[in-house]
Structure formats: structure tokens, C-alpha cells
C-alpha atoms as a PDB file:
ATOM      1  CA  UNK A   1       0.000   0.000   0.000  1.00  0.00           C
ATOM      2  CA  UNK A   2       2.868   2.543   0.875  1.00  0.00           C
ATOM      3  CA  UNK A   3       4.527   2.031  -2.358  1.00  0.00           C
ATOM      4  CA  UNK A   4       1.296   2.934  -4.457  1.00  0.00           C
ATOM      5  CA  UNK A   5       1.037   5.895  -2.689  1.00  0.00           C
ATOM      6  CA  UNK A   6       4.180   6.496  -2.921  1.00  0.00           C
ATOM      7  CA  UNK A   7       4.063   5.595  -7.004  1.00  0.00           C
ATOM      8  CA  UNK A   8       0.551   7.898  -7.022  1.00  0.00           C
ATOM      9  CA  UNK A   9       2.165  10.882  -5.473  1.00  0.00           C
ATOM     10  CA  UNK A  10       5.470  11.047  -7.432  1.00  0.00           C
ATOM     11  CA  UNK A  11       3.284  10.765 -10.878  1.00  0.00           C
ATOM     12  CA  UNK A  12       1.636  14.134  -9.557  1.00  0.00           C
ATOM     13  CA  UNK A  13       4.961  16.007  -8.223  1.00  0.00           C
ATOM     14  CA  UNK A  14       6.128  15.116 -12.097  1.00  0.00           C
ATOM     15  CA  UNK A  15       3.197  16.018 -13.693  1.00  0.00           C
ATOM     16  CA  UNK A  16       2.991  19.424 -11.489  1.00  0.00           C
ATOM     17  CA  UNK A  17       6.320  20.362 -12.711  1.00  0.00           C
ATOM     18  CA  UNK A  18       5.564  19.998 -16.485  1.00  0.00           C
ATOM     19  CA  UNK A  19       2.743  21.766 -16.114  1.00  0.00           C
ATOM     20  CA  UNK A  20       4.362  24.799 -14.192  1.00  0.00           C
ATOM     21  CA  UNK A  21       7.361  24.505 -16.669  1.00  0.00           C
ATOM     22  CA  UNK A  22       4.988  24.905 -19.748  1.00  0.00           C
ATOM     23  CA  UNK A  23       3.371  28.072 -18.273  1.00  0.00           C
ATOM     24  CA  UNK A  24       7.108  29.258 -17.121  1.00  0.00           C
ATOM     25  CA  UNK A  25       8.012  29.064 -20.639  1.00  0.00           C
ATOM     26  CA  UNK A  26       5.163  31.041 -22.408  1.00  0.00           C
ATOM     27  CA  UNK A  27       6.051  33.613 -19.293  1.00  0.00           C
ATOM     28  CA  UNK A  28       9.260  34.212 -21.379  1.00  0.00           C
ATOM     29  CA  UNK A  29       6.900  35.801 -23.992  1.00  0.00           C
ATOM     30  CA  UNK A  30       3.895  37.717 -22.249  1.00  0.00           C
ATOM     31  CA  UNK A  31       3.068  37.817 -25.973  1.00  0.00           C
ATOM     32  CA  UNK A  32       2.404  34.599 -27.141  1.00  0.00           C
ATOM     33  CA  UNK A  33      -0.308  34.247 -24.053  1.00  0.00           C
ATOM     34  CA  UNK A  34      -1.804  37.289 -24.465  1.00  0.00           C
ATOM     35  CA  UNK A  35      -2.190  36.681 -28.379  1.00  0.00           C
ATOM     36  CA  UNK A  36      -3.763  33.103 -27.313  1.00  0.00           C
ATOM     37  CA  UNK A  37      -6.115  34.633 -25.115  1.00  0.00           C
ATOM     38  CA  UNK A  38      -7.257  37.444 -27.353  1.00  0.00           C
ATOM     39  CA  UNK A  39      -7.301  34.850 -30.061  1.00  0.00           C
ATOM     40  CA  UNK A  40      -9.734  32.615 -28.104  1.00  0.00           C
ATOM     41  CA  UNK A  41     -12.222  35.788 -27.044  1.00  0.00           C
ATOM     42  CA  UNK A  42     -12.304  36.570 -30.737  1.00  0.00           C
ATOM     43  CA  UNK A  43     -13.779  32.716 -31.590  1.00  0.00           C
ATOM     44  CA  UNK A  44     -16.046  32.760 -28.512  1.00  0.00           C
ATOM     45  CA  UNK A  45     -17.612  36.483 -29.576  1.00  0.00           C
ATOM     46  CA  UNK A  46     -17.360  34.613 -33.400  1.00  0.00           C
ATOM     47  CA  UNK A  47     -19.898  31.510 -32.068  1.00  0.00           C
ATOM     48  CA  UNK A  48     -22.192  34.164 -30.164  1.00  0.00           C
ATOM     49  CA  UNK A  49     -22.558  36.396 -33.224  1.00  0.00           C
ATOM     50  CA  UNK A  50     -23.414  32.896 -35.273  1.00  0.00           C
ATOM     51  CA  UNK A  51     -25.929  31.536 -32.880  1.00  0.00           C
ATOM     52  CA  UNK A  52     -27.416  35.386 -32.956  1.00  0.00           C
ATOM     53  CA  UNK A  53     -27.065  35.359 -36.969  1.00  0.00           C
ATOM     54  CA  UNK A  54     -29.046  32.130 -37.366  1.00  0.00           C
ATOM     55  CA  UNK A  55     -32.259  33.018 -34.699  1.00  0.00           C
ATOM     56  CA  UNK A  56     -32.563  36.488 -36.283  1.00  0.00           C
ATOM     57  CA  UNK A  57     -32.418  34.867 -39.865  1.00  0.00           C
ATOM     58  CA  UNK A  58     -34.992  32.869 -38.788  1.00  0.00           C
ATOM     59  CA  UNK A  59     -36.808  35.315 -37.066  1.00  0.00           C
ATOM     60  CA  UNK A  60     -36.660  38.010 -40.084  1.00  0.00           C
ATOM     61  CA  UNK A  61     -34.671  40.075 -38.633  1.00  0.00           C
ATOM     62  CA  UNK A  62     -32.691  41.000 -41.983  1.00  0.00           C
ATOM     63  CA  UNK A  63     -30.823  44.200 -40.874  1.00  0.00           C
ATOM     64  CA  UNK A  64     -29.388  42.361 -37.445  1.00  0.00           C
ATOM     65  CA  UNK A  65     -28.496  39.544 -39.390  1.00  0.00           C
ATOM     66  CA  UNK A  66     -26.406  41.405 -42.089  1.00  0.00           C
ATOM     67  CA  UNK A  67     -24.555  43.035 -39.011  1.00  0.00           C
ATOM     68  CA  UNK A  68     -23.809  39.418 -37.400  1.00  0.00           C
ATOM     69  CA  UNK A  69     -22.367  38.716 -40.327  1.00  0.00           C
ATOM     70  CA  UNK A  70     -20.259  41.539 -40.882  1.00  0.00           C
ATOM     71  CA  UNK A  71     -19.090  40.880 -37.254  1.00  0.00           C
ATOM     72  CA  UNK A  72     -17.927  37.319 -37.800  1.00  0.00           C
ATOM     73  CA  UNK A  73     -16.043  37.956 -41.241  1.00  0.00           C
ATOM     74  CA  UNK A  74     -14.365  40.450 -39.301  1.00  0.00           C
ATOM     75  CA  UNK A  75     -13.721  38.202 -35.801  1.00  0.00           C
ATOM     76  CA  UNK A  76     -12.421  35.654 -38.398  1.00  0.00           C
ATOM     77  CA  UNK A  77     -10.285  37.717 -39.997  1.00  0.00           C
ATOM     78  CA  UNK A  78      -8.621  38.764 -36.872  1.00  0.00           C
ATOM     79  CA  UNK A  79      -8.509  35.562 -35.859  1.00  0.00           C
ATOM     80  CA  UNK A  80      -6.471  34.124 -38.657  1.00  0.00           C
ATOM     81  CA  UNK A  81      -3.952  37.277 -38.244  1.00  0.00           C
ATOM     82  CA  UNK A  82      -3.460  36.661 -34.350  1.00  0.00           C
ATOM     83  CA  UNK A  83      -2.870  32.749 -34.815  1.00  0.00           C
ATOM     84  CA  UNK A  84      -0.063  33.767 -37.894  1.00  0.00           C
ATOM     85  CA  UNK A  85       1.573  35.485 -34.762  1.00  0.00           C
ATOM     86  CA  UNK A  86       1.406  33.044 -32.517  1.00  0.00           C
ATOM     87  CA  UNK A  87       3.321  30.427 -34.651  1.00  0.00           C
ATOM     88  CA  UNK A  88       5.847  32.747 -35.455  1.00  0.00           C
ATOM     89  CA  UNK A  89       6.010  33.445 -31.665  1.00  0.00           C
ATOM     90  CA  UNK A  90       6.542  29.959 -31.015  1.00  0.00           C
ATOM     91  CA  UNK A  91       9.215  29.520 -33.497  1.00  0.00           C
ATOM     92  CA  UNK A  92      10.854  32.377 -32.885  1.00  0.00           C
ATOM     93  CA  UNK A  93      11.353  32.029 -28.962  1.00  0.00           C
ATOM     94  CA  UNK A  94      11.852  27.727 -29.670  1.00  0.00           C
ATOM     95  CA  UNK A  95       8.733  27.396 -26.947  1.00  0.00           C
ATOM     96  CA  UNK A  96       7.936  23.555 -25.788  1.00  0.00           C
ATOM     97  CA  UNK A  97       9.698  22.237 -28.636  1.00  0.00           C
ATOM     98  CA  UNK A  98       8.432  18.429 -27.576  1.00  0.00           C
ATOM     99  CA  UNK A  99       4.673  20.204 -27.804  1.00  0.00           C
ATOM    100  CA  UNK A 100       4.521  23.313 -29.937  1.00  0.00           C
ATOM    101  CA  UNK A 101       3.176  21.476 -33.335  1.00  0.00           C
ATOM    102  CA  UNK A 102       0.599  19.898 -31.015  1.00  0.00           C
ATOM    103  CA  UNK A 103      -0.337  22.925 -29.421  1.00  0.00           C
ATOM    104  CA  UNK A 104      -0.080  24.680 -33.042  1.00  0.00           C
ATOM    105  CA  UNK A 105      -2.144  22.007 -34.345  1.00  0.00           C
ATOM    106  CA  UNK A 106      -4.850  22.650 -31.536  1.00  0.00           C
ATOM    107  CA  UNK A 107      -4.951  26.194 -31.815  1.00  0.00           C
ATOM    108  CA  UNK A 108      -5.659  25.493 -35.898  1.00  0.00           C
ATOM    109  CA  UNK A 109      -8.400  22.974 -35.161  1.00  0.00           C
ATOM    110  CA  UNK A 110     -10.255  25.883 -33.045  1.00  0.00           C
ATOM    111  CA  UNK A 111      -9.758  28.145 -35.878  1.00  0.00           C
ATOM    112  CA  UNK A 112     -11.608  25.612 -37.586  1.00  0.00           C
ATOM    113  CA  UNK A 113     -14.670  26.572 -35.344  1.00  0.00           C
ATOM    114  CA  UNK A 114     -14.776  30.102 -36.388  1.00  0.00           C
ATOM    115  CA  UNK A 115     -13.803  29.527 -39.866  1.00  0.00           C
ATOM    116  CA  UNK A 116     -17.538  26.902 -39.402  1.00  0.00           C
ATOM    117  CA  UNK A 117     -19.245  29.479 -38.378  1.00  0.00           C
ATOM    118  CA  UNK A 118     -18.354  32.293 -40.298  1.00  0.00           C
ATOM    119  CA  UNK A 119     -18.802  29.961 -43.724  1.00  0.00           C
ATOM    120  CA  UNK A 120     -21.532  28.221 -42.451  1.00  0.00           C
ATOM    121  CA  UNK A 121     -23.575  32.328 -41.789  1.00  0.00           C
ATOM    122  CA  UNK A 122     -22.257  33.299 -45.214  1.00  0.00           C
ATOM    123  CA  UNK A 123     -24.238  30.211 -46.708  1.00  0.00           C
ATOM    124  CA  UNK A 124     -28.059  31.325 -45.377  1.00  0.00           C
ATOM    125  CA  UNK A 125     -27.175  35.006 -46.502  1.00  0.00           C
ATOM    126  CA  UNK A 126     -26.016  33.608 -50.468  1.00  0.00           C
ATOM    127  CA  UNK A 127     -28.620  30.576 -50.560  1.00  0.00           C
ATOM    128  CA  UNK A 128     -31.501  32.087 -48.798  1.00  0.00           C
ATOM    129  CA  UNK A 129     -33.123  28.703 -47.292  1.00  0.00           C
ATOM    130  CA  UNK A 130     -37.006  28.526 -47.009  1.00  0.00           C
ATOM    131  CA  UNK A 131     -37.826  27.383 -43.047  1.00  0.00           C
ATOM    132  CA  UNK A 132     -41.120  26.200 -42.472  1.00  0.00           C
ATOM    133  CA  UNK A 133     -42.712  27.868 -39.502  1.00  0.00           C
ATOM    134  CA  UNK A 134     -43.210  24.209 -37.887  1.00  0.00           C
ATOM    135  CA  UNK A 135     -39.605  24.251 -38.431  1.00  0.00           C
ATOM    136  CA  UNK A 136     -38.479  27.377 -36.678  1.00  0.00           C
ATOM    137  CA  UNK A 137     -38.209  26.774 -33.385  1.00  0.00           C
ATOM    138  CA  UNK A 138     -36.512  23.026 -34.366  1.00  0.00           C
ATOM    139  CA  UNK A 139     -33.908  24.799 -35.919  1.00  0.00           C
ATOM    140  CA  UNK A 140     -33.408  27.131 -33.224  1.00  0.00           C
ATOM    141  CA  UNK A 141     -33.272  24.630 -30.304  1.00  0.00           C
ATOM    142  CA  UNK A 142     -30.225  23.042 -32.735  1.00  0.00           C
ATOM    143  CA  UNK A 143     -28.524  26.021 -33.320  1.00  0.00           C
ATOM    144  CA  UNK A 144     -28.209  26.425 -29.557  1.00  0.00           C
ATOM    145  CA  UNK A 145     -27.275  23.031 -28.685  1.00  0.00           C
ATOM    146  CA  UNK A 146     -24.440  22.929 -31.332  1.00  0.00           C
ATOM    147  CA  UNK A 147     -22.754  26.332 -30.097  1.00  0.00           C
ATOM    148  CA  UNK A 148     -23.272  24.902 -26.840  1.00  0.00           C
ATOM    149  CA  UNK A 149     -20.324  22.120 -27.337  1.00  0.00           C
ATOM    150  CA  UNK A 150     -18.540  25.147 -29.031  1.00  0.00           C
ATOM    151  CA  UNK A 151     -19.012  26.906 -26.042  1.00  0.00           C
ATOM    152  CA  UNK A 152     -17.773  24.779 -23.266  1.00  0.00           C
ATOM    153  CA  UNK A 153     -15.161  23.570 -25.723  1.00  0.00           C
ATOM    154  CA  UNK A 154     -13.277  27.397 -25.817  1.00  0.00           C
ATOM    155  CA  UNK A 155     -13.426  27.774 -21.878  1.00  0.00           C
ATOM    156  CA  UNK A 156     -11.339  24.020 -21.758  1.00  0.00           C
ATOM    157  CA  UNK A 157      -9.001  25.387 -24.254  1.00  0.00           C
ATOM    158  CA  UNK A 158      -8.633  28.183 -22.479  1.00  0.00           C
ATOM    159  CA  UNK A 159      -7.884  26.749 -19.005  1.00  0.00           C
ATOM    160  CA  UNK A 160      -5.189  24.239 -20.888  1.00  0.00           C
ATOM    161  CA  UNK A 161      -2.790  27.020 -21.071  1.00  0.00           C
ATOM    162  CA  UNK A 162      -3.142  27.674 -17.170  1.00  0.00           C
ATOM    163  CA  UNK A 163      -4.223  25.056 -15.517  1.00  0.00           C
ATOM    164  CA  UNK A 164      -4.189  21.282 -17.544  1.00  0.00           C
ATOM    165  CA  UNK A 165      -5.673  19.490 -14.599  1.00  0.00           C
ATOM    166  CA  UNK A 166      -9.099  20.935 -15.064  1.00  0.00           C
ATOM    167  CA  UNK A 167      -9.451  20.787 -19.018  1.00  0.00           C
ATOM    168  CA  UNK A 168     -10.858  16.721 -18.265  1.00  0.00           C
ATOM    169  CA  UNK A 169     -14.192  18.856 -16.388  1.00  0.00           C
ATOM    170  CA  UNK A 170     -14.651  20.491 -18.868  1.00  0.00           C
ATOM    171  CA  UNK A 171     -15.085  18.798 -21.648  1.00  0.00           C
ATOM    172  CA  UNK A 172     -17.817  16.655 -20.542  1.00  0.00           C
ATOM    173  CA  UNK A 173     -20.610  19.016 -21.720  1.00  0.00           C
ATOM    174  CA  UNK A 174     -18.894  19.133 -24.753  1.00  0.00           C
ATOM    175  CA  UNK A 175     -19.497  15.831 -25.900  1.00  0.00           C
ATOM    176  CA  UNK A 176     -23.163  15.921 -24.345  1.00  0.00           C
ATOM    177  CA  UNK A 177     -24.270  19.126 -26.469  1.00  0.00           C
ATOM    178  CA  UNK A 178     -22.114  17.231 -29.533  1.00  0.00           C
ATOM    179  CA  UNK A 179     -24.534  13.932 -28.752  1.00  0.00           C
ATOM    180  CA  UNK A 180     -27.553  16.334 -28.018  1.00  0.00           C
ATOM    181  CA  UNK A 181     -26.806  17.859 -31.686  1.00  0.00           C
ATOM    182  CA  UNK A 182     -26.955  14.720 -33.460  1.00  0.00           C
ATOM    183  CA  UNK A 183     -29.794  13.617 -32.285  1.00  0.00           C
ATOM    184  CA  UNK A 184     -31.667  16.640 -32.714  1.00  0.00           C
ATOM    185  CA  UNK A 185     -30.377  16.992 -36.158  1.00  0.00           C
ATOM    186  CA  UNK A 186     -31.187  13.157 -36.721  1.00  0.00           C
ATOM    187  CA  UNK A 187     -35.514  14.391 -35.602  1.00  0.00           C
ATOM    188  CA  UNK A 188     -35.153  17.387 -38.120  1.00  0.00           C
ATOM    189  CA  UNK A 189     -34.173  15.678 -41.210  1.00  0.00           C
ATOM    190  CA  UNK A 190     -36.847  12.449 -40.068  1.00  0.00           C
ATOM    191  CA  UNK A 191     -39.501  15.140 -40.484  1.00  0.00           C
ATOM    192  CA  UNK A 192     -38.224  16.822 -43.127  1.00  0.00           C
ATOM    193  CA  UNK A 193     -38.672  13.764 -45.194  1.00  0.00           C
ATOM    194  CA  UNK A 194     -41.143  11.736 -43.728  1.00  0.00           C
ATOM    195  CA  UNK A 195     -44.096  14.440 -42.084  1.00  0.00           C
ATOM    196  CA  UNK A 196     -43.401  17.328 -44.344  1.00  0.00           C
ATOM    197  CA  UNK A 197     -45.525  16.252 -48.010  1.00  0.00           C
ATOM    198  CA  UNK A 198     -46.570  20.138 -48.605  1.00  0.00           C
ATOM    199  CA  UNK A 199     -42.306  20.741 -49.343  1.00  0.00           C
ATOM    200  CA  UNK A 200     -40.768  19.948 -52.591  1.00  0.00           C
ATOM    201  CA  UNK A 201     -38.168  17.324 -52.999  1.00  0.00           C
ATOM    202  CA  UNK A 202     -35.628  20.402 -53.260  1.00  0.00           C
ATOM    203  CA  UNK A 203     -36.650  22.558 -50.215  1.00  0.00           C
ATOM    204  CA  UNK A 204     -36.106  18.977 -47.970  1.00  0.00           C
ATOM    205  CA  UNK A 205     -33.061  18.544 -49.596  1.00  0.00           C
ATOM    206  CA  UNK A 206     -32.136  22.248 -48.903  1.00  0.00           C
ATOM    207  CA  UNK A 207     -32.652  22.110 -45.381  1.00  0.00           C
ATOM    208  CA  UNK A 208     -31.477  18.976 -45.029  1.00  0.00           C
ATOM    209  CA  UNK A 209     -28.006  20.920 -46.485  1.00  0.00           C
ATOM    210  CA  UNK A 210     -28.691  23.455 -43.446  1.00  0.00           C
ATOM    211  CA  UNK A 211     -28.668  21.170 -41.180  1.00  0.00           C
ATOM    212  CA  UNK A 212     -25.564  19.747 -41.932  1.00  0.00           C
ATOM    213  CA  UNK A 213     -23.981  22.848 -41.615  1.00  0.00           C
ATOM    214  CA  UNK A 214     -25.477  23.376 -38.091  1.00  0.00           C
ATOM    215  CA  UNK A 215     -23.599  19.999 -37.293  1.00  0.00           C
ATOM    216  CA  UNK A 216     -20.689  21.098 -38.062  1.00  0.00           C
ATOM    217  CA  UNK A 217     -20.016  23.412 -35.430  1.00  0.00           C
ATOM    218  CA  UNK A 218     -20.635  20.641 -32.677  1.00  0.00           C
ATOM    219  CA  UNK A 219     -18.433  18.514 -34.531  1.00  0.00           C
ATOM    220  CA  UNK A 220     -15.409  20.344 -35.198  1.00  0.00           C
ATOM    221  CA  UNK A 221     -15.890  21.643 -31.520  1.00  0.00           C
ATOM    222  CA  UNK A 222     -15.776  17.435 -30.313  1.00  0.00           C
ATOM    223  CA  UNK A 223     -12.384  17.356 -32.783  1.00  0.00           C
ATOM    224  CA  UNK A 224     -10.754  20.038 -30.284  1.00  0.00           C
ATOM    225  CA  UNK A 225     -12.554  18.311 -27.462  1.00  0.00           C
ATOM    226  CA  UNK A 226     -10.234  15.071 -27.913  1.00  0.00           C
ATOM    227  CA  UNK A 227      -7.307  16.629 -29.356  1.00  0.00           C
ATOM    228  CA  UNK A 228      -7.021  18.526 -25.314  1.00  0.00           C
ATOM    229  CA  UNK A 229      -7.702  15.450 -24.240  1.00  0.00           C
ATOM    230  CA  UNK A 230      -4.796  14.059 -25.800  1.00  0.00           C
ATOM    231  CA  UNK A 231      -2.424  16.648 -25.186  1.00  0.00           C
ATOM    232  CA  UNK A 232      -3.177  16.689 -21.270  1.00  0.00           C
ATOM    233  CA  UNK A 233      -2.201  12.882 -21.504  1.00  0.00           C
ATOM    234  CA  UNK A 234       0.846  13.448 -23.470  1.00  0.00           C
ATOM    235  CA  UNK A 235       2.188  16.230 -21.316  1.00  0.00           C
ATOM    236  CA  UNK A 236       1.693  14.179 -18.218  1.00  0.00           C
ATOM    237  CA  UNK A 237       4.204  11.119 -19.738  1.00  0.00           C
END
């Protein structure tokens, strides 16, 4: 029994001093985490302006949509600017050389998110879907689910740069909104093409599309969901 606990306690003293180590090191460049976190506000303020977007699309609400937009293609564009200078950061200064493609390669999978959601806003403003009124509140109730698992998943990524320990917590309600997504997307397109006789082939088809695109955002926020998980369990080897 004394040697497990022994074994148990030494894992953690190691573990603590990678961790502390990794945030030493991005101390040597105030920069780089200040860039990260200002990178990270600019995705989170990208998904709020996308689940906004989408309710007052459905809603009408043409002028307030046109300005979501206009928000998000510029929160994107920002965002791909700040994460150019964070890779040149970390090549510059040599930071966490065993890590730094990982973490590069996690900080491009979130970009991923906002490049989603900007894309995904652009296509109801160019395509102009048809949403039954029966359909409205569907669609709304999946929009919200989906940013959801973005949400939770920016506030783990966040943390991982601080404090690794507690990124695990977190990304429990990711996965849940990502299942919760799915299966409401799964009810949508059942209706779509098995209630809803007064739509044409095309306009099922077309929201079908829509729906897809809703998805996406849950999904790519699960993809940076495991990717922390995996880089919590390589940084404690």
C-alpha cells in the first residue's frame, strides 16, 4: 500500500512540474499568451454572433443579421492574423519544442470553429433557405445546442494554457451538447422527409443541407474536445 502511494504521489509532483514549466516558458513571452487569449475571445464572440445570426435569420430580422455577419467575417479575420503570430512566436522564442506542433495544431483545429461558423452564416445570406414555420423553433433549439459544445469547448481550451488538470471537467458538456446535436439533427431531417408532403423534394433537400452545416459546429468543436484530451495525456508522460 505505501509504495502505491508512494508511485501515485510522485506521478503528480512530475506532472505538477511539467505543467508549471509549460506556463514558465510562455512567461518568457507575455506575448504569445496574451495573443492566445485574445485569439480565443475573438472565436467565442465569433460563435455568439453565429448563434445570434441564425435566430434572427430565422426570425426576419434581416438588418441584425447582415450586421452578425459583418461581425464574424471580421472576428475571423482577426482571428487568422493573431494565430499567424502566434506560430511565429513559437518559433521564434523555440517554446515547448516536444509540444509546440501539437499545441499549433490545436490552436488550428479551433480556428476551424470560427472559420464553421463564419462559412456556415455566409451560406443562409447567399442561398436564402425557405424554413417552415413548424420548423423554426426546431432549428433554433439546434442552433443552440451545437454552439453549446462550441461553447464549453473554448473555456477548456482556455484553461489548458493555465491550468491542464481541469481541461478533463470540462469537456464533458462538450461531448453531451455534440450527442444532443446529433440527435436533434437526426428528428429534423426524419420530419423533413417523412411528415413534411406540402415541401418539394428540393426545399427537404435544402434544409437537409442546413442542417448539416449546423452539425458542423458541434463537430469540429468534439475534434478540439479530444485533441485537449490528448495533449493533457501526453504532457503528463
Amino acid at each position: 500500500m505505501t509504495k502505491i502511494i508512494l508511485s501515485k504521489s510522485l506521478i503528480l509532483y512530475f506532472c505538477t512540474i511539467k505543467f508549471l514549466t509549460m506556463i514558465k516558458i510562455f512567461k518568457t513571452s507575455k506575448n504569445v499568451i496574451v495573443n492566445i487569449d485574445t485569439y480565443l475571445d475573438n472565436v467565442e464572440l465569433g460563435i455568439l454572433n453565429f448563434k445570434e445570426g441564425v435566430n434572427h435569420y430565422l426570425n426576419g430580422n434581416v438588418q441584425e443579421f447582415e450586421n452578425n455577419l459583418k461581425i464574424i467575417e471580421e472576428l475571423e479575420r482577426k482571428a487568422d492574423s493573431i494565430i499567424r503570430k502566434i506560430e511565429n512566436d513559437f518559433y521564434v522564442y523555440s517554446l515547448m519544442p516536444n509540444y509546440s506542433s501539437d499545441i499549433l495544431n490545436l490552436l488550428e483545429k479551433v480556428d476551424d470553429i470560427i472559420d464553421k461558423v463564419k462559412d456556415n452564416l455566409s451560406q443562409f445570406d447567399v442561398e436564402a433557405p425557405y424554413f417552415p414555420e413548424d420548423l423554426k423553433n426546431d432549428f433554433s433549439r439546434l442552433v443552440s445546442l451545437s454552439v453549446k459544445s462550441a461553447e464549453n469547448v473554448i473555456p477548456a481550451a482556455r484553461v489548458f494554457f493555465t491550468a491542464p488538470n481541469l481541461v478533463k471537467d470540462k469537456l464533458q458538456k462538450v461531448m453531451f451538447y455534440e450527442r444532443e446535436t446529433d440527435k436533434l439533427a437526426t428528428k429534423i431531417k426524419a420530419r423533413l422527409f417523412k411528415e413534411m408532403d406540402f415541401l418539394k423534394l428540393s426545399e427537404k433537400i435544402h434544409l437537409r443541407y442546413f442542417t448539416l452545416h449546423i452539425e458542423e459546429v458541434s463537430d469540429a468543436s468534439e475534434i478540439v474536445a479530444k485533441m485537449l484530451s490528448s495533449l493533457v495525456i501526453k504532457i503528463k508522460m
